[in-house]
N, C-alpha and C. Protein backbone atom coordinates (compact mmCIF):
# COMPACT_ATOMS: atom_id res chain seq x y z
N UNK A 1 19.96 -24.24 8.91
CA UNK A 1 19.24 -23.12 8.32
C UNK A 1 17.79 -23.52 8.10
N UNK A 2 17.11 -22.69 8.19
CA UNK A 2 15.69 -22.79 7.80
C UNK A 2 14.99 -23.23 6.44
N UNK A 3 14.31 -24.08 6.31
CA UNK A 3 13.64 -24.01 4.80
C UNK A 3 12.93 -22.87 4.34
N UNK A 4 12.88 -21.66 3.83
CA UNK A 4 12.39 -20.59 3.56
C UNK A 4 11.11 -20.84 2.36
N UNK A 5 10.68 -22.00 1.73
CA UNK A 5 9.34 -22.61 1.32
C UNK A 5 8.52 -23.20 2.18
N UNK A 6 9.27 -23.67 3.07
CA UNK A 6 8.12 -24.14 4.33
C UNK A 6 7.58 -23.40 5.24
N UNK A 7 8.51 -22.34 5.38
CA UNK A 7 8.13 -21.13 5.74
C UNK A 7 6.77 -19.92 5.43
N UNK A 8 6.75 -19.85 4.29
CA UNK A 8 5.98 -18.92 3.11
C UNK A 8 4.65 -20.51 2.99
N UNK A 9 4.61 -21.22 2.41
CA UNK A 9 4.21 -22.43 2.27
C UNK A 9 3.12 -22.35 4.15
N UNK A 10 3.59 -22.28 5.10
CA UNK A 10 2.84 -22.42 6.11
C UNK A 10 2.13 -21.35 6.63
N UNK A 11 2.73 -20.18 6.28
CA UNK A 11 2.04 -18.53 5.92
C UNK A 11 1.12 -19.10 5.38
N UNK A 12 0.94 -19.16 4.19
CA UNK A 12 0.01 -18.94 3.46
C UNK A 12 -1.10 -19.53 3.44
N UNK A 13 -0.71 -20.81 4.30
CA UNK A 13 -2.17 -22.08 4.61
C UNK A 13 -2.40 -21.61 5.46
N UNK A 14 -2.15 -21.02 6.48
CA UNK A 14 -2.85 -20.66 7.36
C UNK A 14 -4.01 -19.20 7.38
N UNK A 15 -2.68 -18.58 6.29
CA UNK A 15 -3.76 -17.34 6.08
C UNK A 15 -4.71 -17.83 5.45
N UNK A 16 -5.13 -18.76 4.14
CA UNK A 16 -5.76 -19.13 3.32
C UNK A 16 -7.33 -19.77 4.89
N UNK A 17 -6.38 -20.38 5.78
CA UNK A 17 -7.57 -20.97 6.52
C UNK A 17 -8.30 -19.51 7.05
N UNK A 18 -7.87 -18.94 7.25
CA UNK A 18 -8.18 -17.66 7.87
C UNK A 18 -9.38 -16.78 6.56
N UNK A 19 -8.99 -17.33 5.47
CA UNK A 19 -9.82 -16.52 4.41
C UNK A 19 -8.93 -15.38 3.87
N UNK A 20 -7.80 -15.01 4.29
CA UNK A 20 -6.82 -14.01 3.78
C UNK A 20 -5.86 -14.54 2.64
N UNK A 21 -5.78 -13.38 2.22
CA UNK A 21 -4.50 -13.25 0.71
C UNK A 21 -3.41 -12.96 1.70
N UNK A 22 -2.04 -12.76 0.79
CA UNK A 22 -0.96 -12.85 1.63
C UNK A 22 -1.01 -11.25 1.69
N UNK A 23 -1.88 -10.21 0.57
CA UNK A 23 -1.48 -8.92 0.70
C UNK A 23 -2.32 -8.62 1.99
N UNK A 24 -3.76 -9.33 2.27
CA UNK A 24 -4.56 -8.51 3.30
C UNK A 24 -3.85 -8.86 4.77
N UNK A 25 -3.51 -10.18 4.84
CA UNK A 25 -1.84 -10.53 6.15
C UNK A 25 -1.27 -9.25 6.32
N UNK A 26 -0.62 -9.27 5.20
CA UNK A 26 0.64 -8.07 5.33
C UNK A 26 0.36 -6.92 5.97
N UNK A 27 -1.10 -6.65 5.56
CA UNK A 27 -1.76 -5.22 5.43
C UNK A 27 -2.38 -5.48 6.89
N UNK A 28 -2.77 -6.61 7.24
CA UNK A 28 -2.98 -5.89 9.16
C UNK A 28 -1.68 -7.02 10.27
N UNK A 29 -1.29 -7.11 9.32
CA UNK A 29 -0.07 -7.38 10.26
C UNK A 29 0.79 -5.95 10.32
N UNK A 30 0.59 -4.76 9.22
CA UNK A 30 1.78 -3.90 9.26
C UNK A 30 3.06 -4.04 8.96
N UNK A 31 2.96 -5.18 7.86
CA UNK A 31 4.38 -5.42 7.39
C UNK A 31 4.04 -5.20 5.83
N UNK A 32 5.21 -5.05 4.79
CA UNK A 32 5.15 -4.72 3.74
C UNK A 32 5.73 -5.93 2.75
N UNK A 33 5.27 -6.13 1.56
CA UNK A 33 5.81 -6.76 0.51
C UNK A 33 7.01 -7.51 1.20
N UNK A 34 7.58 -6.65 1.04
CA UNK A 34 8.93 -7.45 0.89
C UNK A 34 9.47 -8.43 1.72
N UNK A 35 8.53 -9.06 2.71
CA UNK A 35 9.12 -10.01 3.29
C UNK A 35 8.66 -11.36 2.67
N UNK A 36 7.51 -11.35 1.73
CA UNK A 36 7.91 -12.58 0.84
C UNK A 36 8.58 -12.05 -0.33
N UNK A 37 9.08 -10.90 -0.67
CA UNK A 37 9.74 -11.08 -1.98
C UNK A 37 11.52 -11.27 -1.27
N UNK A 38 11.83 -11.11 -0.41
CA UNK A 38 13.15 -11.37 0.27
C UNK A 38 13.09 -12.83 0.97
N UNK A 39 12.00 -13.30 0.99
CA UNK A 39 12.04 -14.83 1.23
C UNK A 39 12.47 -15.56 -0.11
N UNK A 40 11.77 -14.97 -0.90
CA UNK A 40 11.90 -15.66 -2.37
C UNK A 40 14.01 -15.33 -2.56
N UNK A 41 14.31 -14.21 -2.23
CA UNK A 41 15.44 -13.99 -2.16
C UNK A 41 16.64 -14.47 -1.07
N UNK A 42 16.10 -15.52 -0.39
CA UNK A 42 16.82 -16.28 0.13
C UNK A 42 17.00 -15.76 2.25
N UNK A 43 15.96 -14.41 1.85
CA UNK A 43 16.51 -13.85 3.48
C UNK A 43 15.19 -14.48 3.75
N UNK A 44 15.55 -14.96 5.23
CA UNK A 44 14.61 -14.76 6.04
C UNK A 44 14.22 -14.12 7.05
N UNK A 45 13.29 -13.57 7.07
CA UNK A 45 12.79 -12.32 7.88
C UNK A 45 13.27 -12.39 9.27
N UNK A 46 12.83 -11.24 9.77
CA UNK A 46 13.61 -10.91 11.01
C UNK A 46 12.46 -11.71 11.76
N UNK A 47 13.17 -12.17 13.43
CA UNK A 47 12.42 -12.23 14.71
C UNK A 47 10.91 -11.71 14.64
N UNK A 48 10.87 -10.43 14.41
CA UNK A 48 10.04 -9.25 15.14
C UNK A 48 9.26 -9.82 14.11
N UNK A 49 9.23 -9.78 12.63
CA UNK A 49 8.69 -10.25 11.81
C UNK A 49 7.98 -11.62 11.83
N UNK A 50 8.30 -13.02 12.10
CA UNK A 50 7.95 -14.17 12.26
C UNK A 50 7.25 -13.96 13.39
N UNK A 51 7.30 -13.22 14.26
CA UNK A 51 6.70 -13.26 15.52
C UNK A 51 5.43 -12.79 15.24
N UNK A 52 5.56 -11.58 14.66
CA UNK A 52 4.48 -10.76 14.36
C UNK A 52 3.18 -11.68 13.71
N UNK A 53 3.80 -12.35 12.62
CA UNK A 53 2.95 -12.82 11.69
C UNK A 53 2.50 -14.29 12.83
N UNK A 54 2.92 -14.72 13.30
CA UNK A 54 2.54 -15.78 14.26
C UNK A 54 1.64 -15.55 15.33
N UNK A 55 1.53 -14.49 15.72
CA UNK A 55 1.18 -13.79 16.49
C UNK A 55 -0.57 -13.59 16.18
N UNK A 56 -0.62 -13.01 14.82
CA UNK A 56 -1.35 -12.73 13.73
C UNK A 56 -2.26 -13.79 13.28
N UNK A 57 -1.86 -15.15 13.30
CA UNK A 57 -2.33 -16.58 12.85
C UNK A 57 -2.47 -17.17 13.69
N UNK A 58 -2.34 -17.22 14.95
CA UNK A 58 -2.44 -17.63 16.38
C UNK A 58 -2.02 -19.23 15.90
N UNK A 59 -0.93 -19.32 15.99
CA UNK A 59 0.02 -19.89 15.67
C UNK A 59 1.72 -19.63 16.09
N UNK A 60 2.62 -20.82 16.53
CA UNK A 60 3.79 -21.19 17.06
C UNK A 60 4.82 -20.65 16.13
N UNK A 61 5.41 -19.68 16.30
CA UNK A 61 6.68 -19.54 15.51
C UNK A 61 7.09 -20.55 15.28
N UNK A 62 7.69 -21.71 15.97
CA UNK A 62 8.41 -23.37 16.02
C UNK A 62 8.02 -23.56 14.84
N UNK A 63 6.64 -23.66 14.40
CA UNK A 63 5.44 -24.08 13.14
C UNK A 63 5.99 -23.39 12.16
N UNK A 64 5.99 -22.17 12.28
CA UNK A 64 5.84 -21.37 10.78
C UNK A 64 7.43 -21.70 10.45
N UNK A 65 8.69 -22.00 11.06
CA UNK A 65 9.90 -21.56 11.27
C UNK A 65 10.28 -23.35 10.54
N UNK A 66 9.33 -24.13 10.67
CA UNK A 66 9.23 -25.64 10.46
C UNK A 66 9.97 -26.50 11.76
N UNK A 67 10.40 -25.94 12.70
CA UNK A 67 10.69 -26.58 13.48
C UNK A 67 9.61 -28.12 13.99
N UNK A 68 8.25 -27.54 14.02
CA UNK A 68 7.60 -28.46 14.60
C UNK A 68 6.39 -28.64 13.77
N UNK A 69 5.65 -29.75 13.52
CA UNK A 69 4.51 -30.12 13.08
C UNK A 69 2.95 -29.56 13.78
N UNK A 70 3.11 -29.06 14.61
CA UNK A 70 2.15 -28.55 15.21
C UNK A 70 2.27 -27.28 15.87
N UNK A 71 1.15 -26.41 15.37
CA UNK A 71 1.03 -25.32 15.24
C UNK A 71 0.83 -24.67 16.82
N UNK A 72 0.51 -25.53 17.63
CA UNK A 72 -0.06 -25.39 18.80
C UNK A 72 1.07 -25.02 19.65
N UNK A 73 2.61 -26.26 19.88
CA UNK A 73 3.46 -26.34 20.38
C UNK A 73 3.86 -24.83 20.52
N UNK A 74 4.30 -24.19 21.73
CA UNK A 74 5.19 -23.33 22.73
C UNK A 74 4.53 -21.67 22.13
N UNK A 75 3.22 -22.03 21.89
CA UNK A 75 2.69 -20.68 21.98
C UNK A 75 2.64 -19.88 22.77
């Protein structure tokens, strides 16, 4: 299973590098709240979702997902 803090935790540094809050992410990614308040709740977001936001951060799902240390890998 996934670590769902390393997850949120790598969101957020990246948005932070980016100069974004997690609400202005959300807000042009087109996703809503609740996918960190359902992280906090143990779900982790859908595919379409991780993709999206990876997508968004020009950044490796593998990365955000903690599979891999580098953000670069199988973009």
């Amino acid at each position: 299973m996934y670590n769902l803090q390393i997850i949120e935790e790598r969101i957020i540094s990246i948005a932070k590098k980016m100069g974004l809050s997690k609400n202005k992410l959300l807000i042009n990614t087109g996703l809503n709240k609740s996918v960190f308040d359902n992280m906090k709740k143990g779900q982790i977001p859908s595919v379409d979702k991780i993709h999206k936001i990876a997508d968004y951060l020009d950044c490796s799902v593998d990365y955000l997902l903690g599979r891999t240390d580098n953000p670069e890998i199988n973009k």
